[in-house]
PDB file of N, CA and C in Angstrom:
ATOM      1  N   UNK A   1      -7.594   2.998  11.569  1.00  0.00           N
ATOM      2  CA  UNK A   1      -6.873   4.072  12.205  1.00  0.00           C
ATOM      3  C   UNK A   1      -7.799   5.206  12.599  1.00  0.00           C
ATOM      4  N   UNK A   2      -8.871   5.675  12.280  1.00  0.00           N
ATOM      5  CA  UNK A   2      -9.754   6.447  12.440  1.00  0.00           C
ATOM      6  C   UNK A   2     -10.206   6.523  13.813  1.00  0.00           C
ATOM      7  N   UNK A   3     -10.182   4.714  14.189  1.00  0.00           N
ATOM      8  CA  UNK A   3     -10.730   4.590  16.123  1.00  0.00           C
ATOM      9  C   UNK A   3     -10.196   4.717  16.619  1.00  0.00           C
ATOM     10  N   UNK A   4      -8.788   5.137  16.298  1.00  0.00           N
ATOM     11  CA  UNK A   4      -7.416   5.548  16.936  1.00  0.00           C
ATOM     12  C   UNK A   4      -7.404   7.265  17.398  1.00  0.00           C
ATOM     13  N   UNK A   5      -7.710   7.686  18.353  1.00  0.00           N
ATOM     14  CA  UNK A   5      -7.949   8.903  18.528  1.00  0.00           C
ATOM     15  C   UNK A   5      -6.472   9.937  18.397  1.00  0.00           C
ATOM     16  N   UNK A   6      -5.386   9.322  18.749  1.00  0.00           N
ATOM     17  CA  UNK A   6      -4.401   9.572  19.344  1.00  0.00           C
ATOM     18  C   UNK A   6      -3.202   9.905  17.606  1.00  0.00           C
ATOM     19  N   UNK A   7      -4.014   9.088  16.672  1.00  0.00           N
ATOM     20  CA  UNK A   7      -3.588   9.323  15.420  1.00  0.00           C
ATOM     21  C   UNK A   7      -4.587   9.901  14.541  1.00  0.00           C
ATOM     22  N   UNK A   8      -3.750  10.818  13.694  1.00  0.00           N
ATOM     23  CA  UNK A   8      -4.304  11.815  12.266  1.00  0.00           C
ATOM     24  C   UNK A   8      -3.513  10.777  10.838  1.00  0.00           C
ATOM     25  N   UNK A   9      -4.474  10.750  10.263  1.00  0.00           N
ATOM     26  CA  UNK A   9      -4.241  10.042   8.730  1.00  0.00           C
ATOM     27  C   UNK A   9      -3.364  11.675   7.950  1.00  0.00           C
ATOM     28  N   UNK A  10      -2.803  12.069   7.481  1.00  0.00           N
ATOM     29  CA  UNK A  10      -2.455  13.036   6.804  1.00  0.00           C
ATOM     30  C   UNK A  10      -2.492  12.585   5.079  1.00  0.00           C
ATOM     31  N   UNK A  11      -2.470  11.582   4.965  1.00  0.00           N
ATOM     32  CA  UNK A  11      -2.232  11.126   3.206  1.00  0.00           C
ATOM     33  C   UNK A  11      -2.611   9.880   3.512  1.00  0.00           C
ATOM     34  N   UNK A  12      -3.829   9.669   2.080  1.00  0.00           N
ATOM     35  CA  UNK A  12      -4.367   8.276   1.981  1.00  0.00           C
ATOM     36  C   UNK A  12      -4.705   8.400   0.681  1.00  0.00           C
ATOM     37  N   UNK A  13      -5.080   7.464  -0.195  1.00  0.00           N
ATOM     38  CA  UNK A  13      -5.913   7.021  -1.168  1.00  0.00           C
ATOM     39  C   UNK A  13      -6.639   5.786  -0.807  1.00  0.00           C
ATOM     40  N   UNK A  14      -7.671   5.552  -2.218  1.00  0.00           N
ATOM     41  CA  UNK A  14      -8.921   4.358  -2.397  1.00  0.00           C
ATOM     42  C   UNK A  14      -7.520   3.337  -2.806  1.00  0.00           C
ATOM     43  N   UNK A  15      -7.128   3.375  -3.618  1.00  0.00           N
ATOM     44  CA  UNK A  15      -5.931   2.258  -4.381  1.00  0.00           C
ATOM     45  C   UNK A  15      -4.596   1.834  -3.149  1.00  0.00           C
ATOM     46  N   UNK A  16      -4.301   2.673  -2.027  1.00  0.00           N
ATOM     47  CA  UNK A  16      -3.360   2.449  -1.284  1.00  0.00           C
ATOM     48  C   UNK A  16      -3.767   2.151   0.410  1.00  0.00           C
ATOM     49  N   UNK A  17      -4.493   3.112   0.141  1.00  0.00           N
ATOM     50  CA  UNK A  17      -4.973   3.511   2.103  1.00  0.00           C
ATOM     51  C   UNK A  17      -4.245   4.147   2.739  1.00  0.00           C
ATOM     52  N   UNK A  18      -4.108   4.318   3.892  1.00  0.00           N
ATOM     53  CA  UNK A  18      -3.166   5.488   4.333  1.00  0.00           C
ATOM     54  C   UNK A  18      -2.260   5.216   4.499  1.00  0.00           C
ATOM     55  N   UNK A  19      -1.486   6.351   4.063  1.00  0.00           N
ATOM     56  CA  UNK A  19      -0.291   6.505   3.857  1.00  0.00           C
ATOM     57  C   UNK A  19       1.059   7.419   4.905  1.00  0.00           C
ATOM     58  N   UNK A  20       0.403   8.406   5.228  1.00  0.00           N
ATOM     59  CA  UNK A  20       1.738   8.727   6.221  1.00  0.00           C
ATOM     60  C   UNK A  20       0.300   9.145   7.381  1.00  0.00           C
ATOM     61  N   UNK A  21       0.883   8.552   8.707  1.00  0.00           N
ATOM     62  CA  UNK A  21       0.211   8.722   9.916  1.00  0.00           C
ATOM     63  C   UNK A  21       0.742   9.092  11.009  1.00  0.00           C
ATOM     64  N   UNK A  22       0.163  10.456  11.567  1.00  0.00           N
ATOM     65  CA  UNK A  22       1.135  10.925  12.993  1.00  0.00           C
ATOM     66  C   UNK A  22       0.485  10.654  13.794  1.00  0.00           C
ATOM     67  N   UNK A  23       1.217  10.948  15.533  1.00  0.00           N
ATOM     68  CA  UNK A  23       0.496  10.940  16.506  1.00  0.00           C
ATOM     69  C   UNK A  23      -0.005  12.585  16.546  1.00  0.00           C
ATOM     70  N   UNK A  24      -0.918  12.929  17.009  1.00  0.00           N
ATOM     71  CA  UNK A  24      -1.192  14.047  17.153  1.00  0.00           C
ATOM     72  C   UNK A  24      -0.405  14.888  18.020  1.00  0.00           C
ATOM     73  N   UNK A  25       0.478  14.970  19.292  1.00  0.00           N
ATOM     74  CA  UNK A  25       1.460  15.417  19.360  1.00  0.00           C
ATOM     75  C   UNK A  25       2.588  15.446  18.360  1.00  0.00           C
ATOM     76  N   UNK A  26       2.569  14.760  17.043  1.00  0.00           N
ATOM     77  CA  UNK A  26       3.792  14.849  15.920  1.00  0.00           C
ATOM     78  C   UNK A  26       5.149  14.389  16.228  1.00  0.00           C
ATOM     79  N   UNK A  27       4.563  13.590  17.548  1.00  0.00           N
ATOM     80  CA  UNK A  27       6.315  12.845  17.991  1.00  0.00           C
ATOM     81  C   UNK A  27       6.696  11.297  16.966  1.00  0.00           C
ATOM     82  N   UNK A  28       5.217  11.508  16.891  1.00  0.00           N
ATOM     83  CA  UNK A  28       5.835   9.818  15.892  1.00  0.00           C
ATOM     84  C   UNK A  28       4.739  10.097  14.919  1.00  0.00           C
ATOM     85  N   UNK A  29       5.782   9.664  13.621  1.00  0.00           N
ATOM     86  CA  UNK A  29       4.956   9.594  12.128  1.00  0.00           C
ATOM     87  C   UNK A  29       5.248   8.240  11.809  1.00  0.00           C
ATOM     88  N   UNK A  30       4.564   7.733  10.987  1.00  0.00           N
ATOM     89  CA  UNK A  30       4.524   6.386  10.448  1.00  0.00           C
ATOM     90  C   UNK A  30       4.102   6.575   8.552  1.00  0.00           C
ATOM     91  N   UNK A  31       4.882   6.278   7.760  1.00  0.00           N
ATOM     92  CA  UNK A  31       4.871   6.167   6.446  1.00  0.00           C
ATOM     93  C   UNK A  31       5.216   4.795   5.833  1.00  0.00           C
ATOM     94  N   UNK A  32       4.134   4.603   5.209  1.00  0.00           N
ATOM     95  CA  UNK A  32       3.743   3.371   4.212  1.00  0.00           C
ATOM     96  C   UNK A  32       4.542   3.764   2.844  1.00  0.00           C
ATOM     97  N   UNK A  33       5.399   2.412   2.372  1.00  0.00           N
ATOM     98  CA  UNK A  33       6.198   2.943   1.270  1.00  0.00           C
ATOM     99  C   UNK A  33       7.478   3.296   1.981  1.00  0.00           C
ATOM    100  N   UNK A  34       8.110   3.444   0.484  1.00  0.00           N
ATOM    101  CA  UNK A  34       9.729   3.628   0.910  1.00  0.00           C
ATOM    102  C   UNK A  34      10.232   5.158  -0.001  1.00  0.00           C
ATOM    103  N   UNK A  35       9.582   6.394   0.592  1.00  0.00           N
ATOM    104  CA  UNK A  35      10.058   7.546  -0.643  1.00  0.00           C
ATOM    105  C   UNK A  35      11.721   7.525  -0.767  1.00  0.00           C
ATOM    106  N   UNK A  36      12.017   6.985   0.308  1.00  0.00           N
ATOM    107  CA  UNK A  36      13.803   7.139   1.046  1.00  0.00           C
ATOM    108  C   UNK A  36      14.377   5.921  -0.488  1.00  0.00           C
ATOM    109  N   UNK A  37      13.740   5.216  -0.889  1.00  0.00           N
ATOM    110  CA  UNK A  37      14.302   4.516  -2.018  1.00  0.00           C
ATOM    111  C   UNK A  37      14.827   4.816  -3.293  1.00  0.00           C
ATOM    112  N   UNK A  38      16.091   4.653  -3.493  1.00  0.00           N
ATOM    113  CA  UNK A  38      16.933   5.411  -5.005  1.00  0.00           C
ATOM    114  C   UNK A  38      16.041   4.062  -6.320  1.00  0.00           C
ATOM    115  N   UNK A  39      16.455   5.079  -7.095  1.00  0.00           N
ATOM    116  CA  UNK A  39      15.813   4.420  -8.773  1.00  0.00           C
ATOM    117  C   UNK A  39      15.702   3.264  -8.590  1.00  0.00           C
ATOM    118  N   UNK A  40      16.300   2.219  -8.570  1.00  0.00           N
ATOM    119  CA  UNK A  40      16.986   1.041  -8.766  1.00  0.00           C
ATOM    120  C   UNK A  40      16.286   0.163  -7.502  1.00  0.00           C
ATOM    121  N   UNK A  41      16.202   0.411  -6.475  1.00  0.00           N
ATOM    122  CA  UNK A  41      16.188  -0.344  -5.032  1.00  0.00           C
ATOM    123  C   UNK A  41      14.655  -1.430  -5.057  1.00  0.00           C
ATOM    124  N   UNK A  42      13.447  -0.807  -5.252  1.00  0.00           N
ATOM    125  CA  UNK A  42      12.643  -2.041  -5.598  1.00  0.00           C
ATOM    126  C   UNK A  42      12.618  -2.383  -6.795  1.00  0.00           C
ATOM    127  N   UNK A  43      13.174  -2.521  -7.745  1.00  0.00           N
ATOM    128  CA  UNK A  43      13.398  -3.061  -8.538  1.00  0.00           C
ATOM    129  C   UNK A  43      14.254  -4.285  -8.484  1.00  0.00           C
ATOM    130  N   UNK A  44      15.482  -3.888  -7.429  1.00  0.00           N
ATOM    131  CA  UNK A  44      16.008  -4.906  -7.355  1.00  0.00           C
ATOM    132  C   UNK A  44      15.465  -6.532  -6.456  1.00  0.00           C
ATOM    133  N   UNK A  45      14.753  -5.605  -5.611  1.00  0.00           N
ATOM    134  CA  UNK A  45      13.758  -6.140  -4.915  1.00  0.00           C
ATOM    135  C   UNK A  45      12.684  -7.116  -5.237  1.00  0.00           C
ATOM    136  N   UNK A  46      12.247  -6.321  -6.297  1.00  0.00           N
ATOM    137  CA  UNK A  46      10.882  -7.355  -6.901  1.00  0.00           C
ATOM    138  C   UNK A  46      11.704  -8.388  -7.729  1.00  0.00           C
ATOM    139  N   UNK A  47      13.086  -8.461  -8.775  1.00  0.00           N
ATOM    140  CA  UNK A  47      13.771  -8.936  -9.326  1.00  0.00           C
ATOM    141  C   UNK A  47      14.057 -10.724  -8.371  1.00  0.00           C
ATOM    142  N   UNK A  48      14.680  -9.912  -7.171  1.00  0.00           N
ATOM    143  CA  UNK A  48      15.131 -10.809  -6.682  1.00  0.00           C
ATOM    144  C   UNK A  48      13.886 -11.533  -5.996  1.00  0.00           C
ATOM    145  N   UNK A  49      12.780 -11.272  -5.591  1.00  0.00           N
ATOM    146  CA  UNK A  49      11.890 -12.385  -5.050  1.00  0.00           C
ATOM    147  C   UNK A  49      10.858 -13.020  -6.349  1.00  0.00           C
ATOM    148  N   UNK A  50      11.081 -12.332  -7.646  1.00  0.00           N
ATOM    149  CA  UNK A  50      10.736 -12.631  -8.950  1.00  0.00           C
ATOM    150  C   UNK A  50      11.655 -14.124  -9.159  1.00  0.00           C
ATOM    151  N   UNK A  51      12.228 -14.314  -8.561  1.00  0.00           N
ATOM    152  CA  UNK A  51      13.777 -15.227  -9.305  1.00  0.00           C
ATOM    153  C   UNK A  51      13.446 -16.183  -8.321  1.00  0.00           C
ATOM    154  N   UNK A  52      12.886 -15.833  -7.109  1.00  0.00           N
ATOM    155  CA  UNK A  52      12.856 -16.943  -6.101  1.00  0.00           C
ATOM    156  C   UNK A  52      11.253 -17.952  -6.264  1.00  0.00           C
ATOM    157  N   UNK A  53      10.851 -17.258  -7.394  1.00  0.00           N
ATOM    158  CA  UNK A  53       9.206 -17.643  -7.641  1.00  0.00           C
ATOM    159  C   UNK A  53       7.983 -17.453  -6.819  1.00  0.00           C
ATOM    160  N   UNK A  54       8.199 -16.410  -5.912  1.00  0.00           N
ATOM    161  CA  UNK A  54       6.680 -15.669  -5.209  1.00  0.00           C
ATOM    162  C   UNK A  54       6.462 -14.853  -5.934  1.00  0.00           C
ATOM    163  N   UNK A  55       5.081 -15.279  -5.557  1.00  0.00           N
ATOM    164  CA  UNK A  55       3.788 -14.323  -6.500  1.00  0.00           C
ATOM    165  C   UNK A  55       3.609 -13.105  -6.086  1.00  0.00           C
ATOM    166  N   UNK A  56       3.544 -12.104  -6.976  1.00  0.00           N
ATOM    167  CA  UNK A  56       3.417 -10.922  -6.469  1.00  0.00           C
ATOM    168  C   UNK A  56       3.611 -10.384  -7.374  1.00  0.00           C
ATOM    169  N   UNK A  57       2.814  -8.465  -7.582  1.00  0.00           N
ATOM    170  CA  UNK A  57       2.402  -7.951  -8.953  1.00  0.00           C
ATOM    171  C   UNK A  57       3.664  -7.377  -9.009  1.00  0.00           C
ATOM    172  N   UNK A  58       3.753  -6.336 -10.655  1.00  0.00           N
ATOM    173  CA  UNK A  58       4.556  -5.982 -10.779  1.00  0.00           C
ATOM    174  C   UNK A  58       4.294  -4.225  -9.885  1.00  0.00           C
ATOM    175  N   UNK A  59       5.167  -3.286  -9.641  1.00  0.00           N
ATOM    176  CA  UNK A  59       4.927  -2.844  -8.919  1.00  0.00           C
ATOM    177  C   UNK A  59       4.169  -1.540  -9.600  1.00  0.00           C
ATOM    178  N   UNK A  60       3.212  -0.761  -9.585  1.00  0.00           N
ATOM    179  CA  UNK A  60       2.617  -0.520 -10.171  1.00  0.00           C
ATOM    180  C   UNK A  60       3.369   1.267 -10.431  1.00  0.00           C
ATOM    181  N   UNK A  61       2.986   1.721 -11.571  1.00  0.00           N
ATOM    182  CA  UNK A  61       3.679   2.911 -12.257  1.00  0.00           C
ATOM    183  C   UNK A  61       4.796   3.159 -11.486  1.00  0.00           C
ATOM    184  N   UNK A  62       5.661   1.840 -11.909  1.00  0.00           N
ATOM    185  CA  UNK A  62       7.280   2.152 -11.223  1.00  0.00           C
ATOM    186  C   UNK A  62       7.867   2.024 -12.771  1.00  0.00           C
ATOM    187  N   UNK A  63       7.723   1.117 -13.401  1.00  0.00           N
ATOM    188  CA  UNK A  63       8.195   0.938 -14.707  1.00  0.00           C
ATOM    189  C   UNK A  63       7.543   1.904 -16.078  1.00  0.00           C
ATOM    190  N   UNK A  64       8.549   2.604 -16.598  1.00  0.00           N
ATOM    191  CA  UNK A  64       7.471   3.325 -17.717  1.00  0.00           C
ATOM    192  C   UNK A  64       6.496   2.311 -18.267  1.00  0.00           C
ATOM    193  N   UNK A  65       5.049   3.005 -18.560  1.00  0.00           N
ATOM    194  CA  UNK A  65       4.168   1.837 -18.842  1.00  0.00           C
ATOM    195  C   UNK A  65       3.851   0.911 -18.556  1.00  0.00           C
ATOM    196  N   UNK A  66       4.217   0.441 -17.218  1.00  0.00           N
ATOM    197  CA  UNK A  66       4.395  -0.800 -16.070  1.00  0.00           C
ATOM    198  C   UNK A  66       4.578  -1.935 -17.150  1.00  0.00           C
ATOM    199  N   UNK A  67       5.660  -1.724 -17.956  1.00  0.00           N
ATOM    200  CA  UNK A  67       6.764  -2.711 -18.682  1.00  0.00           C
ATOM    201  C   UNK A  67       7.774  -2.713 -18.239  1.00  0.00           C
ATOM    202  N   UNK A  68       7.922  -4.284 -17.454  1.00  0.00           N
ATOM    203  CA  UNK A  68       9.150  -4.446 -16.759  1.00  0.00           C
ATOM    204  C   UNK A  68      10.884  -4.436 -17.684  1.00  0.00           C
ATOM    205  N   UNK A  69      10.436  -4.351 -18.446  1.00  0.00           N
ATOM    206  CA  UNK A  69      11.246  -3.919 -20.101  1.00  0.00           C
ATOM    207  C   UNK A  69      11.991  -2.608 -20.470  1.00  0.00           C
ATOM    208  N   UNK A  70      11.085  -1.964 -19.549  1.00  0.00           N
ATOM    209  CA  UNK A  70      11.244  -0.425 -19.604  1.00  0.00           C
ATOM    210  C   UNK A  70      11.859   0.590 -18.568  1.00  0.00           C
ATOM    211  N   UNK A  71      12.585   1.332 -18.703  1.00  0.00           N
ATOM    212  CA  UNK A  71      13.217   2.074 -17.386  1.00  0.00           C
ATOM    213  C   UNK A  71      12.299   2.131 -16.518  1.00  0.00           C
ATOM    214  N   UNK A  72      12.881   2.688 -15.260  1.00  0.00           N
ATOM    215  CA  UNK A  72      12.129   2.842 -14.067  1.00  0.00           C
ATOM    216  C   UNK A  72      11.670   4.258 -14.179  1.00  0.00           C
ATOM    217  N   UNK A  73      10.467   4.907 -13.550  1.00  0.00           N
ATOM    218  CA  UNK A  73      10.149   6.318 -13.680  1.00  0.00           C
ATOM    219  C   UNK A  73      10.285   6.540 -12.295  1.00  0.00           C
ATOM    220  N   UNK A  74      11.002   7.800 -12.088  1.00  0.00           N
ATOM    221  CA  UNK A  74      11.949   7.831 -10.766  1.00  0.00           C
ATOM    222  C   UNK A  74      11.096   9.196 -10.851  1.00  0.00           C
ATOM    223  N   UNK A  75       9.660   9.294 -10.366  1.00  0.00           N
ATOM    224  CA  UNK A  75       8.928  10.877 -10.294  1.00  0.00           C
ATOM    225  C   UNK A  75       8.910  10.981  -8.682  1.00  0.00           C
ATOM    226  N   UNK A  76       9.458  10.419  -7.601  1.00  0.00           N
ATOM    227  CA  UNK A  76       9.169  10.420  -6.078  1.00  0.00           C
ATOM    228  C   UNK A  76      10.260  11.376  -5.505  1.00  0.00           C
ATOM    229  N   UNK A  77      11.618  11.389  -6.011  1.00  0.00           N
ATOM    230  CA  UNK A  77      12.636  11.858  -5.553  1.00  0.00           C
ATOM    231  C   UNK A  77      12.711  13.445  -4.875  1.00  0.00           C
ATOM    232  N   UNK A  78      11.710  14.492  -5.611  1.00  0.00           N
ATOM    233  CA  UNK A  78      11.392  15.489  -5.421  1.00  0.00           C
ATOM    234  C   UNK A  78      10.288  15.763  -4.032  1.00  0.00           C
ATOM    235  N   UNK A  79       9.467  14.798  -4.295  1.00  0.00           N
ATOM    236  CA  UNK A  79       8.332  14.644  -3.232  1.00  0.00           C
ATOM    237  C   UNK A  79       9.018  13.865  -2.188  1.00  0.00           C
ATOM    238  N   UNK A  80       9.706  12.732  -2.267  1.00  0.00           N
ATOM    239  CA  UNK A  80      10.895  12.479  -0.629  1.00  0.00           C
ATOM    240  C   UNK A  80      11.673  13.657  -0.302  1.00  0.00           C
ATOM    241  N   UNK A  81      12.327  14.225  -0.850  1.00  0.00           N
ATOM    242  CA  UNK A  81      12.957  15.265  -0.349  1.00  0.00           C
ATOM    243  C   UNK A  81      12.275  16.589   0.379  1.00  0.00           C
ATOM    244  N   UNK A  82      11.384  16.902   0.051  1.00  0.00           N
ATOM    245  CA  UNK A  82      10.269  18.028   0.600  1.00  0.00           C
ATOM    246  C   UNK A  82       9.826  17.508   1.829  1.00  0.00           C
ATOM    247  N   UNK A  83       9.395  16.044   1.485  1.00  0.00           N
ATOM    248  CA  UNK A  83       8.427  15.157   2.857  1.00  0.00           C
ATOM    249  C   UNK A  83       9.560  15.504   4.116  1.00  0.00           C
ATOM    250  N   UNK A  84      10.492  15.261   3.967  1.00  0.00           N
ATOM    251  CA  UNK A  84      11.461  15.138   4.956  1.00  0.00           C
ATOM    252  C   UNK A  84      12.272  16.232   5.324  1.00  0.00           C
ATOM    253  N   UNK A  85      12.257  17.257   4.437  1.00  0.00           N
ATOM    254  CA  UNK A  85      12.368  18.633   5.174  1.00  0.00           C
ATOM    255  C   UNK A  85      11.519  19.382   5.478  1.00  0.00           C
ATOM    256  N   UNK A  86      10.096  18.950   4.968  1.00  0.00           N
ATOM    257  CA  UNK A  86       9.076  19.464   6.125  1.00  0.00           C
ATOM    258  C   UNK A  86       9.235  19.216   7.664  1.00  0.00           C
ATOM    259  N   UNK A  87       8.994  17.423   7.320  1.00  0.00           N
ATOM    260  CA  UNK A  87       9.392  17.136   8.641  1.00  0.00           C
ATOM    261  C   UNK A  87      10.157  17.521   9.511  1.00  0.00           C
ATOM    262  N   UNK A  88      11.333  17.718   9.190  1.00  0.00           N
ATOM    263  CA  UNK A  88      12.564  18.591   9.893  1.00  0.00           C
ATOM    264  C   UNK A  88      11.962  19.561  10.117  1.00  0.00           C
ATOM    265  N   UNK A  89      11.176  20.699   9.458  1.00  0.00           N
ATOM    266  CA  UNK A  89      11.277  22.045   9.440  1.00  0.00           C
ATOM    267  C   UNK A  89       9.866  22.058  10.893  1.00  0.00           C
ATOM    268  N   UNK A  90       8.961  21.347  10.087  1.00  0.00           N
ATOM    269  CA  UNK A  90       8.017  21.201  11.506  1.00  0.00           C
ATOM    270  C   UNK A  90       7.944  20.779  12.913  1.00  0.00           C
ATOM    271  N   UNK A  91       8.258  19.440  12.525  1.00  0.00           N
ATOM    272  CA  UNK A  91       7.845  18.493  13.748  1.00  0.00           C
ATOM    273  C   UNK A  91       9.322  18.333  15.028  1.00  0.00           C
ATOM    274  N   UNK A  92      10.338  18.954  14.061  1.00  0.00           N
ATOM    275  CA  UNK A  92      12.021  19.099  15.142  1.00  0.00           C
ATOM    276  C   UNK A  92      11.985  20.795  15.198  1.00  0.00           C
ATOM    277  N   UNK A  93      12.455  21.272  14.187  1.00  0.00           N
ATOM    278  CA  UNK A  93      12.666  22.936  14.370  1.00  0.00           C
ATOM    279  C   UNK A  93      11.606  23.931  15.198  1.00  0.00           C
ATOM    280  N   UNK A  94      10.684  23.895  14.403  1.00  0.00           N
ATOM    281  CA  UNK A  94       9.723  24.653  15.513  1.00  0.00           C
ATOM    282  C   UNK A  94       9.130  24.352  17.074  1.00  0.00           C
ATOM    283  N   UNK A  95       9.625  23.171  17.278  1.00  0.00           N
ATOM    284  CA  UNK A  95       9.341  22.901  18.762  1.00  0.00           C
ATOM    285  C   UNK A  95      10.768  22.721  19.373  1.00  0.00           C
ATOM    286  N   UNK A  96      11.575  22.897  18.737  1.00  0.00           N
ATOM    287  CA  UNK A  96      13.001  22.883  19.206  1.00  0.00           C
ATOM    288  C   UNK A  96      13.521  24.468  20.050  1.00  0.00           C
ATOM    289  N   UNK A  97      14.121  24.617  21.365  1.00  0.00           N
ATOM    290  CA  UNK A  97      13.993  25.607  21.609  1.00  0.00           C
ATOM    291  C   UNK A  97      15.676  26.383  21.186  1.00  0.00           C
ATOM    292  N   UNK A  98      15.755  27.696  20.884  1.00  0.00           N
ATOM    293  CA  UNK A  98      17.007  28.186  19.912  1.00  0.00           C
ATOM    294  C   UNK A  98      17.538  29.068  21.046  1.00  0.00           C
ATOM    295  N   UNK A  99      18.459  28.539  21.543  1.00  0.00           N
ATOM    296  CA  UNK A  99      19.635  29.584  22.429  1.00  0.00           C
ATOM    297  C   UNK A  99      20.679  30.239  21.399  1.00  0.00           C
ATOM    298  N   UNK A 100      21.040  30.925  21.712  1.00  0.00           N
ATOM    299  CA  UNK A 100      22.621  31.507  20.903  1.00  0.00           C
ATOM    300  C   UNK A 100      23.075  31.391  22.201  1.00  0.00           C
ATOM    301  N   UNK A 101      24.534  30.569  21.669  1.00  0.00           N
ATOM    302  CA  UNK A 101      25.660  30.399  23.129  1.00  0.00           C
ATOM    303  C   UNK A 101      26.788  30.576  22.560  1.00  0.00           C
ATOM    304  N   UNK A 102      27.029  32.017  22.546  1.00  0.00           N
ATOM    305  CA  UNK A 102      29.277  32.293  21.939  1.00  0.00           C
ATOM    306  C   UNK A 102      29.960  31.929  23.103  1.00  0.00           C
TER     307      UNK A 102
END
């Protein structure tokens, strides 16, 4: 994505890679991952392709102690909610133009 002139990396790691990517006009973002996902949703997910016998890890610090034994640690919910009223607040509101019409 880097030879991509037309896109900005905004969030990456070494363990993931990048993670949310705009166009530099900010008309289109692209996010890796699902923050939009409640407690439960890959879980049910990995469950059910767990049952169908594909290989694939467990999902990593989703489970306390990544023991599938163990509740889910639901620490994203705060950080989806911000992500997406930034977004709103930036990339729609401030380029949005504001009439008052009584």
């Amino acid at each position: 994505m880097e030879k991509v002139f037309e896109l900005d990396v905004l969030a990456d790691s070494l363990e993931t890679g990048a993670s949310i990517i705009v166009s530099r006009d900010l008309k289109q973002i692209f996010i890796a991952g699902h923050p939009e996902y409640n407690q439960e949703t890959l879980a049910g997910e990995y469950l059910r392709d767990y049952e169908k016998g594909l290989d694939q890890e467990l999902p990593k610090n989703y489970y306390k102690e990544d023991d599938i034994r163990n509740s889910v640690e639901m620490n994203w919910r705060g950080h989806s909610h911000l992500l997406f009223a930034n977004w709103i607040n930036y990339c729609v509101y401030q380029i949005t133009p504001y009439n008052w019409i009584f």
